[in-house]
Structure formats: C-alpha cells, structure tokens
Protein backbone atom coordinates (compact mmCIF):
# COMPACT_ATOMS: atom_id res chain seq x y z
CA UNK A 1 78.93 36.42 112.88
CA UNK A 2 80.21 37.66 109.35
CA UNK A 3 81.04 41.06 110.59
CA UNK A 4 84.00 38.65 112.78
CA UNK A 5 85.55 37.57 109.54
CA UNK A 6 85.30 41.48 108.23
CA UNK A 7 87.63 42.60 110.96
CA UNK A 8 90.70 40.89 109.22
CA UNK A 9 89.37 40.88 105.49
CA UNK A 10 89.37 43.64 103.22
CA UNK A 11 85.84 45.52 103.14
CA UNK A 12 85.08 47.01 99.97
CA UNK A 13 82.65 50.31 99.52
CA UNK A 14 81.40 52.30 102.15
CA UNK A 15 80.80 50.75 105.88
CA UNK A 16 78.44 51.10 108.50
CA UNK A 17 80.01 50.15 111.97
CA UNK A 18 76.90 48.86 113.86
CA UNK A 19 76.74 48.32 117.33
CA UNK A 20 77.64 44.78 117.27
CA UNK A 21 81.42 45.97 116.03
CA UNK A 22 81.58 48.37 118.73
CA UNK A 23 84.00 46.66 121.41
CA UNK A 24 84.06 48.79 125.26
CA UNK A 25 86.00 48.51 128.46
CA UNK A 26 86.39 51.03 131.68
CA UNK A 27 89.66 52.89 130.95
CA UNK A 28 92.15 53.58 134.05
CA UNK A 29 90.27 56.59 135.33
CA UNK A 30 87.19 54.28 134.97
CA UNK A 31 88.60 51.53 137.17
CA UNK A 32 89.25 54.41 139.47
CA UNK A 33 85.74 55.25 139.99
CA UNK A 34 84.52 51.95 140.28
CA UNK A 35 86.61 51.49 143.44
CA UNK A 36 85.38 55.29 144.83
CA UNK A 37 82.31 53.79 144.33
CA UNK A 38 82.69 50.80 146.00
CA UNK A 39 84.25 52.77 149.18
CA UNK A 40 81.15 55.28 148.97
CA UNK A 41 79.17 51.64 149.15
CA UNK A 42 80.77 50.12 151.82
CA UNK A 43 80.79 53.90 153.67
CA UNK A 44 76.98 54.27 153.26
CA UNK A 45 76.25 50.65 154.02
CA UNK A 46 78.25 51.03 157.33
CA UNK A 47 77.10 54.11 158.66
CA UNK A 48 73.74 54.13 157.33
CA UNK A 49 74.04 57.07 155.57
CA UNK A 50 70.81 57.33 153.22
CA UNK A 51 72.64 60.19 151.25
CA UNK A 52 75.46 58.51 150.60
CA UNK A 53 73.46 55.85 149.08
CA UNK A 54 71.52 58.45 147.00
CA UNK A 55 75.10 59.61 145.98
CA UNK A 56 76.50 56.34 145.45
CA UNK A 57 73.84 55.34 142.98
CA UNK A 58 73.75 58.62 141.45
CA UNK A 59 77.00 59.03 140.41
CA UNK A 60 76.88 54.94 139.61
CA UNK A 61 74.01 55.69 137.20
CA UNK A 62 75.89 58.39 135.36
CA UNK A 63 79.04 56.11 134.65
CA UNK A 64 76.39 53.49 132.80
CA UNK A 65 75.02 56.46 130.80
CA UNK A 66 78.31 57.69 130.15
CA UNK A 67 79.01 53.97 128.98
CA UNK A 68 76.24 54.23 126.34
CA UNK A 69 77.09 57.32 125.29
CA UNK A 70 81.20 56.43 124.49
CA UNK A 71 79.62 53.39 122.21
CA UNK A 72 77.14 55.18 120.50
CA UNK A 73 80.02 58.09 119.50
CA UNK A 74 81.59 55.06 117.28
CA UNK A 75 78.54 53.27 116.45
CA UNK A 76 76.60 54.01 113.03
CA UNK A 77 79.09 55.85 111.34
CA UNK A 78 79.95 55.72 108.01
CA UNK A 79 83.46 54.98 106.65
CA UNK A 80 84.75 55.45 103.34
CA UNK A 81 88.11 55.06 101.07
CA UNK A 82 89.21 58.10 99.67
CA UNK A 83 91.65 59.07 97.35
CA UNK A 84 95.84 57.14 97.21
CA UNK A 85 97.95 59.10 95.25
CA UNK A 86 101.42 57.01 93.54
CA UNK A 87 104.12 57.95 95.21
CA UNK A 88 107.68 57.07 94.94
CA UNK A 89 109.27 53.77 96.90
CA UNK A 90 111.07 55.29 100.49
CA UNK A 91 108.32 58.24 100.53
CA UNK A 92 105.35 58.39 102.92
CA UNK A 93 102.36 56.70 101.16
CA UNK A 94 98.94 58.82 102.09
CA UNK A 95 95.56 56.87 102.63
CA UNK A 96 92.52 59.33 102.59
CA UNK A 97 89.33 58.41 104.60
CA UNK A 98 86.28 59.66 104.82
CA UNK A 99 84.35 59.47 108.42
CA UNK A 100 80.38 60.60 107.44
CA UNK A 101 77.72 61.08 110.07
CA UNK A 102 74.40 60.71 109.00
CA UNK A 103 72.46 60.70 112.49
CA UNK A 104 71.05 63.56 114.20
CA UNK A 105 73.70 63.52 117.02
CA UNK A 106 77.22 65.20 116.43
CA UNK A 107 80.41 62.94 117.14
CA UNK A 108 83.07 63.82 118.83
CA UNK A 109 86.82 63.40 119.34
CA UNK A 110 87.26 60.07 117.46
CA UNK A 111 90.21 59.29 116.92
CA UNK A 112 91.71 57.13 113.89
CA UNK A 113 95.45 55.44 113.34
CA UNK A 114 96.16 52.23 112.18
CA UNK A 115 96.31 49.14 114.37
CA UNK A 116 99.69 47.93 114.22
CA UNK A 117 100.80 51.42 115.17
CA UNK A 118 99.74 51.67 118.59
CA UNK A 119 97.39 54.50 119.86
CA UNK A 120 95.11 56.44 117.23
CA UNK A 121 97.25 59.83 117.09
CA UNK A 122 94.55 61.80 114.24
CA UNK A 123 90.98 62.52 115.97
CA UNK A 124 87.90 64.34 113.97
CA UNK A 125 84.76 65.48 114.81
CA UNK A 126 82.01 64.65 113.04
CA UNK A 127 79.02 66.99 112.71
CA UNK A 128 75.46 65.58 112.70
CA UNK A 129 74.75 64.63 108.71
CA UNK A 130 78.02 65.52 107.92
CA UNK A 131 81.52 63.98 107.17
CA UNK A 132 85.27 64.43 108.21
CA UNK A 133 88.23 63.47 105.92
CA UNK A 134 91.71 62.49 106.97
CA UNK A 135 94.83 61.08 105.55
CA UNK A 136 96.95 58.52 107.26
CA UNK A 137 100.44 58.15 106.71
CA UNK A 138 102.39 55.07 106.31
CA UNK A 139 106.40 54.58 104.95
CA UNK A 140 106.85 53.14 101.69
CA UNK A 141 109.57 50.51 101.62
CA UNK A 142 109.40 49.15 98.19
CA UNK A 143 107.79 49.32 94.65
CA UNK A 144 104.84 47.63 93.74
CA UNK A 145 101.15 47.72 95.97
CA UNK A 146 101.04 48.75 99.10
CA UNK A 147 97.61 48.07 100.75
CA UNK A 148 96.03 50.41 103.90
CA UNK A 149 96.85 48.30 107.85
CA UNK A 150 93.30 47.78 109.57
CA UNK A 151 92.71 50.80 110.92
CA UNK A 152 91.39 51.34 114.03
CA UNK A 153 88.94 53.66 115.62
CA UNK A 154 88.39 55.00 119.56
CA UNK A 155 87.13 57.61 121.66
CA UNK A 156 86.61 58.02 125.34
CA UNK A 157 83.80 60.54 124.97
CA UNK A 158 82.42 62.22 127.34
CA UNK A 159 83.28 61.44 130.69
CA UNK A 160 86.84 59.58 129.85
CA UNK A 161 85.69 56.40 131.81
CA UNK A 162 84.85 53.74 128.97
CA UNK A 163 87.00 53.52 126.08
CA UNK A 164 85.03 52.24 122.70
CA UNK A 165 86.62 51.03 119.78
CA UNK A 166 86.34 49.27 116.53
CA UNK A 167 88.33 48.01 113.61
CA UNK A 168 87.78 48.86 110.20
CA UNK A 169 89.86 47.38 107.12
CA UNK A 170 89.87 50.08 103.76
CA UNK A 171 89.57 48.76 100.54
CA UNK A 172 92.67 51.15 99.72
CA UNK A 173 96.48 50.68 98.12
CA UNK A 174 98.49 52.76 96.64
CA UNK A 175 101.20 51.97 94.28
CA UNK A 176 105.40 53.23 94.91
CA UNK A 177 106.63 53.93 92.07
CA UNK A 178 110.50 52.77 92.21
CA UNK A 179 112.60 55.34 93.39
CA UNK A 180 114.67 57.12 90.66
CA UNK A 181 118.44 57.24 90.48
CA UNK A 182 120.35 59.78 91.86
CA UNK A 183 122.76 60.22 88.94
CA UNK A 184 121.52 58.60 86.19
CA UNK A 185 123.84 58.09 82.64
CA UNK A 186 122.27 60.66 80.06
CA UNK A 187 119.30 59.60 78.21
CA UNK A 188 119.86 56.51 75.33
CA UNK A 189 119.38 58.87 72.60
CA UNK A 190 120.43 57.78 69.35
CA UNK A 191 120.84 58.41 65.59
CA UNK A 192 120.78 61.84 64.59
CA UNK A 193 120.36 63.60 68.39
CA UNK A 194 122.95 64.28 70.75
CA UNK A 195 122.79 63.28 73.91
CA UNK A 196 121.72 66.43 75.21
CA UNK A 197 118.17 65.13 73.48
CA UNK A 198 118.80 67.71 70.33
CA UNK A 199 119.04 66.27 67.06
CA UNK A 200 121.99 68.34 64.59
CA UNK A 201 119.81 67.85 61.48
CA UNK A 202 117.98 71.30 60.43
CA UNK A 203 119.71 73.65 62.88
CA UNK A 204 119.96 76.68 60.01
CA UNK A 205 116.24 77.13 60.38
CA UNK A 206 116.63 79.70 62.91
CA UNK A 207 112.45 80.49 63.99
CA UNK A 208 113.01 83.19 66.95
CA UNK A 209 114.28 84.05 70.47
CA UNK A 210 112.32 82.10 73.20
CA UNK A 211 112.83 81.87 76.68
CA UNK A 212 115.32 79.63 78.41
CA UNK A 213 114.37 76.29 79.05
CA UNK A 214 115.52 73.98 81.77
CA UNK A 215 117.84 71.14 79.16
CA UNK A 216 118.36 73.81 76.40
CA UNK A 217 122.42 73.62 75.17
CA UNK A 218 124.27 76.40 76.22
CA UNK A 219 125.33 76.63 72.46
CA UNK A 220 121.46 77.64 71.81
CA UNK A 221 121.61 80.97 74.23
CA UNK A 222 121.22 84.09 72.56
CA UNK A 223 123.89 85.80 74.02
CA UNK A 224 123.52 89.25 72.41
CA UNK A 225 119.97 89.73 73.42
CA UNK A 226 121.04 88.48 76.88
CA UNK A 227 123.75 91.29 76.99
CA UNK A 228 121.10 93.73 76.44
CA UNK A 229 118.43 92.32 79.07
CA UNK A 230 119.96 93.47 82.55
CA UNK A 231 118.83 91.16 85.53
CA UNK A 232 118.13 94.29 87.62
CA UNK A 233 115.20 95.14 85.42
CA UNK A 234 113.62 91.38 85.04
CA UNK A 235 115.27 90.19 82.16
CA UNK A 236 115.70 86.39 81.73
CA UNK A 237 117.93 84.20 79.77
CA UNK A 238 116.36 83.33 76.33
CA UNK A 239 117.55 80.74 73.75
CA UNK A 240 117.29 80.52 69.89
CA UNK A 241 114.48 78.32 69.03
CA UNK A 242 115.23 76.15 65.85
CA UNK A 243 112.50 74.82 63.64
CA UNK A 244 113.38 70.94 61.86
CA UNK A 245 115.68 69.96 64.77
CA UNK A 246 115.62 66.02 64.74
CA UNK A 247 115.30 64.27 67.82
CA UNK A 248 116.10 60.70 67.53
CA UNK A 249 113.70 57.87 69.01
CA UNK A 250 114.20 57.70 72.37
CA UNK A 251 113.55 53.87 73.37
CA UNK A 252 113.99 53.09 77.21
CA UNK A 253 114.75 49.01 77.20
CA UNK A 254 114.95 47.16 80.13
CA UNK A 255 116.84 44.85 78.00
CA UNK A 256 119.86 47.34 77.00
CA UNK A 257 120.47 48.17 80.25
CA UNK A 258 124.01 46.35 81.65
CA UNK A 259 122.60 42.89 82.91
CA UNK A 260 125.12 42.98 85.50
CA UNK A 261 122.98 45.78 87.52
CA UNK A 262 120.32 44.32 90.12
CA UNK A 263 117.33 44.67 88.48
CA UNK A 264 115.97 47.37 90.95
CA UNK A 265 119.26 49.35 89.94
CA UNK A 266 118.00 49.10 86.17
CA UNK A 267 114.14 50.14 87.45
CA UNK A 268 115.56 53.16 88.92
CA UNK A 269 117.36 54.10 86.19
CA UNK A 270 114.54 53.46 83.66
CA UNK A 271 112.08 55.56 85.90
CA UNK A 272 114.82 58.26 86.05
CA UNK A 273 114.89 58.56 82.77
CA UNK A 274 111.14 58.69 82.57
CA UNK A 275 111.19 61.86 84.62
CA UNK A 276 114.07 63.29 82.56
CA UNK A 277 112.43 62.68 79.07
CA UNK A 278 109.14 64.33 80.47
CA UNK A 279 111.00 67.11 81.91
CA UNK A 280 112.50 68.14 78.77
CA UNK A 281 110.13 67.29 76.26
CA UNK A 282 111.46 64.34 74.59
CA UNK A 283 108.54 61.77 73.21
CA UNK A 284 109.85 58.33 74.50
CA UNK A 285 108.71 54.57 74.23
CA UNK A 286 109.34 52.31 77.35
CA UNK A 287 109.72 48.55 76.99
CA UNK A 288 109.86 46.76 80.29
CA UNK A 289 109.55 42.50 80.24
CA UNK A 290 106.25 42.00 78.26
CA UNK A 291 104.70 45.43 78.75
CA UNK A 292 105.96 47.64 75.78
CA UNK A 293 104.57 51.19 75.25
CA UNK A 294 104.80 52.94 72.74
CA UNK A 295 106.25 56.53 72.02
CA UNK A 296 104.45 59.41 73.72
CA UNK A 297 104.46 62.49 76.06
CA UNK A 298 102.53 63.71 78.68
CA UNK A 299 101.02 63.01 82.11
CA UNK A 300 99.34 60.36 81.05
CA UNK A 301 101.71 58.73 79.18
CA UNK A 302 104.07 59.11 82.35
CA UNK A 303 101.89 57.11 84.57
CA UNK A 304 101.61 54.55 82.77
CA UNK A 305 105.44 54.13 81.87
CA UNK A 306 105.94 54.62 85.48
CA UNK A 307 103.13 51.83 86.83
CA UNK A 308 105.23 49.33 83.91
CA UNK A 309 108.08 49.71 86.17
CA UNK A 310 106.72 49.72 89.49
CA UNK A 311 104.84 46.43 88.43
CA UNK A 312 107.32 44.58 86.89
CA UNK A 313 108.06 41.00 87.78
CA UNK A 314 104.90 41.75 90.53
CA UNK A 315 102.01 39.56 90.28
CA UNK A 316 98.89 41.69 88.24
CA UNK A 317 101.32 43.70 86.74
C-alpha cells in the first residue's frame, strides 16, 4: 500500500500511474442512466417484454465497458517534471509537465489542474507512444521556494458516465525571486564614479561615436552628429564613447542599507539594484548575511546574486 503514502509525498523522477491509483465513480449523467435502467428493468420485468430485457442488458453492458474504458484513459501513463523557470515574488510561477503515452492506445481529453484548485481546467491528448506538455500556473506570494500542489488528473472519456481520476505529486519548485523596488535610490557607487555609474577619471580619451545606450549621461551625446542624422531617414541618437573611464567598485551590502527598513524593503532594493547594474553594464559584488559574491557581470552572475537574496534568512539558502 506504498503507492497510499505517494499520494501526499513528493514523488521524484518519472511516474507510472497503475491501475491501483486509478480511483472511479458514475458521474451525474451516470446516476441518470442507472435509474433509466432500472425503469427499463422494472418495465420489462412487468410486461414481459423479452426486448426490453435484451435492451436493458445491452445498454447495461455498454455502461461497464464504458467504465473500463474511462480507467484505462488515466491508467499507465507516464508523468514527468518539466522545466520551473525563477520568477519574481507577486508573479505567476509556471510548473511544466510532461504527460507521455507509451501504449498502443491514444488518450484522450485528460484533463490536469491542481487539487486544491477545484476542477482540472487544462486537458491534453495524448497520442499512442507519444507525450503532451503543459504548464500550470500558480500565484507567487513571497520569495524563497515555492513547491508544485498535488496535482490532479480526470477524464470522463468516452461515454461521460464514469469519472476516473488520480493524484499525482511533482517533484517540482520554483524559486521567486523578491520583487524589486519601484523607485529605488541610485546605485552605491563610490570613489572615483558618479552616480550615474561613470567614473570622471580618463574622460580626454575620446575613442569614437557609438550608439546611444540606455544609462549613457546626456553630457556624453554627440550632439553635432545628432543634428546631422534626421529621424525621418533612421538616424538614432549616438554618444561619445570614452576609453579609461573609471568606474568605481560597485559593492551591494545588505549591511549598508538603513537598518530601519524591513528587511524585505532592503531585499527589494538590493535585487533592484541587481537588475540596474546588469542593465547598464556595471560589474558588481553582492554581499547578503553569509553569502558574499564577488564582482562580476553577466547572466550567470545575475542568478546567482539574485537566488542570495531570494534565499536569505530561508532554510538551504
């Protein structure tokens, strides 16, 4: 009875939902037909009517092989975790599964959603030896881990009688990032560079016209050439490019931040300013409780800054 205990633990890998896991019960319309059956019954029994009896236990007949046929649409299939993207606390966190098939008989209509939602509202169908991918969609309320519901899994194929169902729990989180500030201060920059992240040391060593750059001063833009570039014929906005500009070190501290501010008011800002350094180029280091990373650039480097925060004071951060 191990497959009991599955239902509310975490199943890691890919699973097989074998008959055993398969739950069925006549739907509404199916309760229906067991009474027209019973009053075709009671008809044929009264009158003896031998072709009501033949009809009676005809159509009979066809709701128990309609019953077989709803359980085996769930049963043997294949379910997989798929892919959980990071996204940012308050957005819609997406859980991919994978539904595979790998018995001769095509599946049909299934229909997925997570438990404590109510009603499936996503259906597939599921070729024979093939698979179906989905994504789920659940809110985000906060940052940290934020693991997939028990999902659960029904059809009423073919008839509509019986409904099956079965309950499947993903391996599967994905991690909210903590929501950036809306107006964040400018970036700590310090020593030689401005806050504008431009350092003042070297500017003579004019290189060349580039273009414009979302963060570049407005002191930088080549206004002659821009004179002479009308936007009518696709000219953009350029900007001198200097070569020996300092930036400073850009160090994001949890620690420097005002200890006054709620410490998700700090996160926000810190992952705000994340965004910002990446966004204009500016190598940063990040040092958040015990993790401390040091300076860097790039998409990689940004995930990792970003899961610091989202992890902090969390337990396996």
């Amino acid at each position: 009875m191990g497959w009991i205990f599955q239902l509310k633990e975490k199943e890691p890998g890919e699973v097989q939902l074998v008959m055993r896991r398969v739950f069925i019960l006549p739907t509404r319309p199916g309760l229906a037909f067991v009474g027209l059956l019973l009053i075709m019954l009671i008809g044929s029994v009264n009158y003896n009517l031998g072709l009501g009896f033949v009809l009676t236990f005809f159509t009979g007949s066809c709701a128990v092989v309609d019953m077989y046929m709803t359980a085996k649409n769930l049963a043997f299939l294949h379910l997989a975790p798929g892919r959980a993207h990071p996204v940012f606390a308050g957005d819609e966190a997406q859980f991919e599964l994978h539904v595979r098939n790998r018995t001769p008989r095509d599946r049909y209509a299934v229909w997925l959603g997570f438990q404590d939602e109510g009603e499936p509202r996503q259906a597939v169908d599921v070729a024979a030896g093939g698979s179906a991918s989905l994504v789920l969609s659940r809110p985000s309320t906060e940052r940290g881990w934020l693991e997939a519901p028990r999902v659960r899994l029904f059809t009423r194929f073919p008839l509509g009688l019986f409904g099956a169902w079965a309950y499947w729990r993903p391996d599967l989180k994905v991690l909210a990032y903590p929501q950036p500030e809306v107006a964040p201060p400018p970036l700590p920059t310090s020593g030689a560079a401005r806050e504008d992240g431009y350092g003042t040391v070297g500017l003579d060593n004019f290189s060349g016209i580039r273009n414009y750059q979302p963060g570049d001063p407005m002191r930088h833009l080549a206004w002659r050439q821009i004179a002479r570039l009308h936007p009518a014929d696709g000219g953009n906005l350029v900007s001198k490019h200097f070569e020996g500009g300092a930036v400073s070190d850009l160090l994001l501290d949890l620690n420097a931040l005002p200890p006054m501010l709620d410490i998700e008011v700090r996160l926000s800002r810190l992952t705000a300013w994340v965004l910002e350094a990446e966004r204009r180029a500016v190598p940063y280091a990040l040092h958040a409780g015990h993790r401390q990373i040091e300076q860097g650039l790039g998409e990689a480097h940004c995930a990792a800054c970003l899961r610091a925060l989202a992890l902090y004071g969390k337990e396996g951060a």
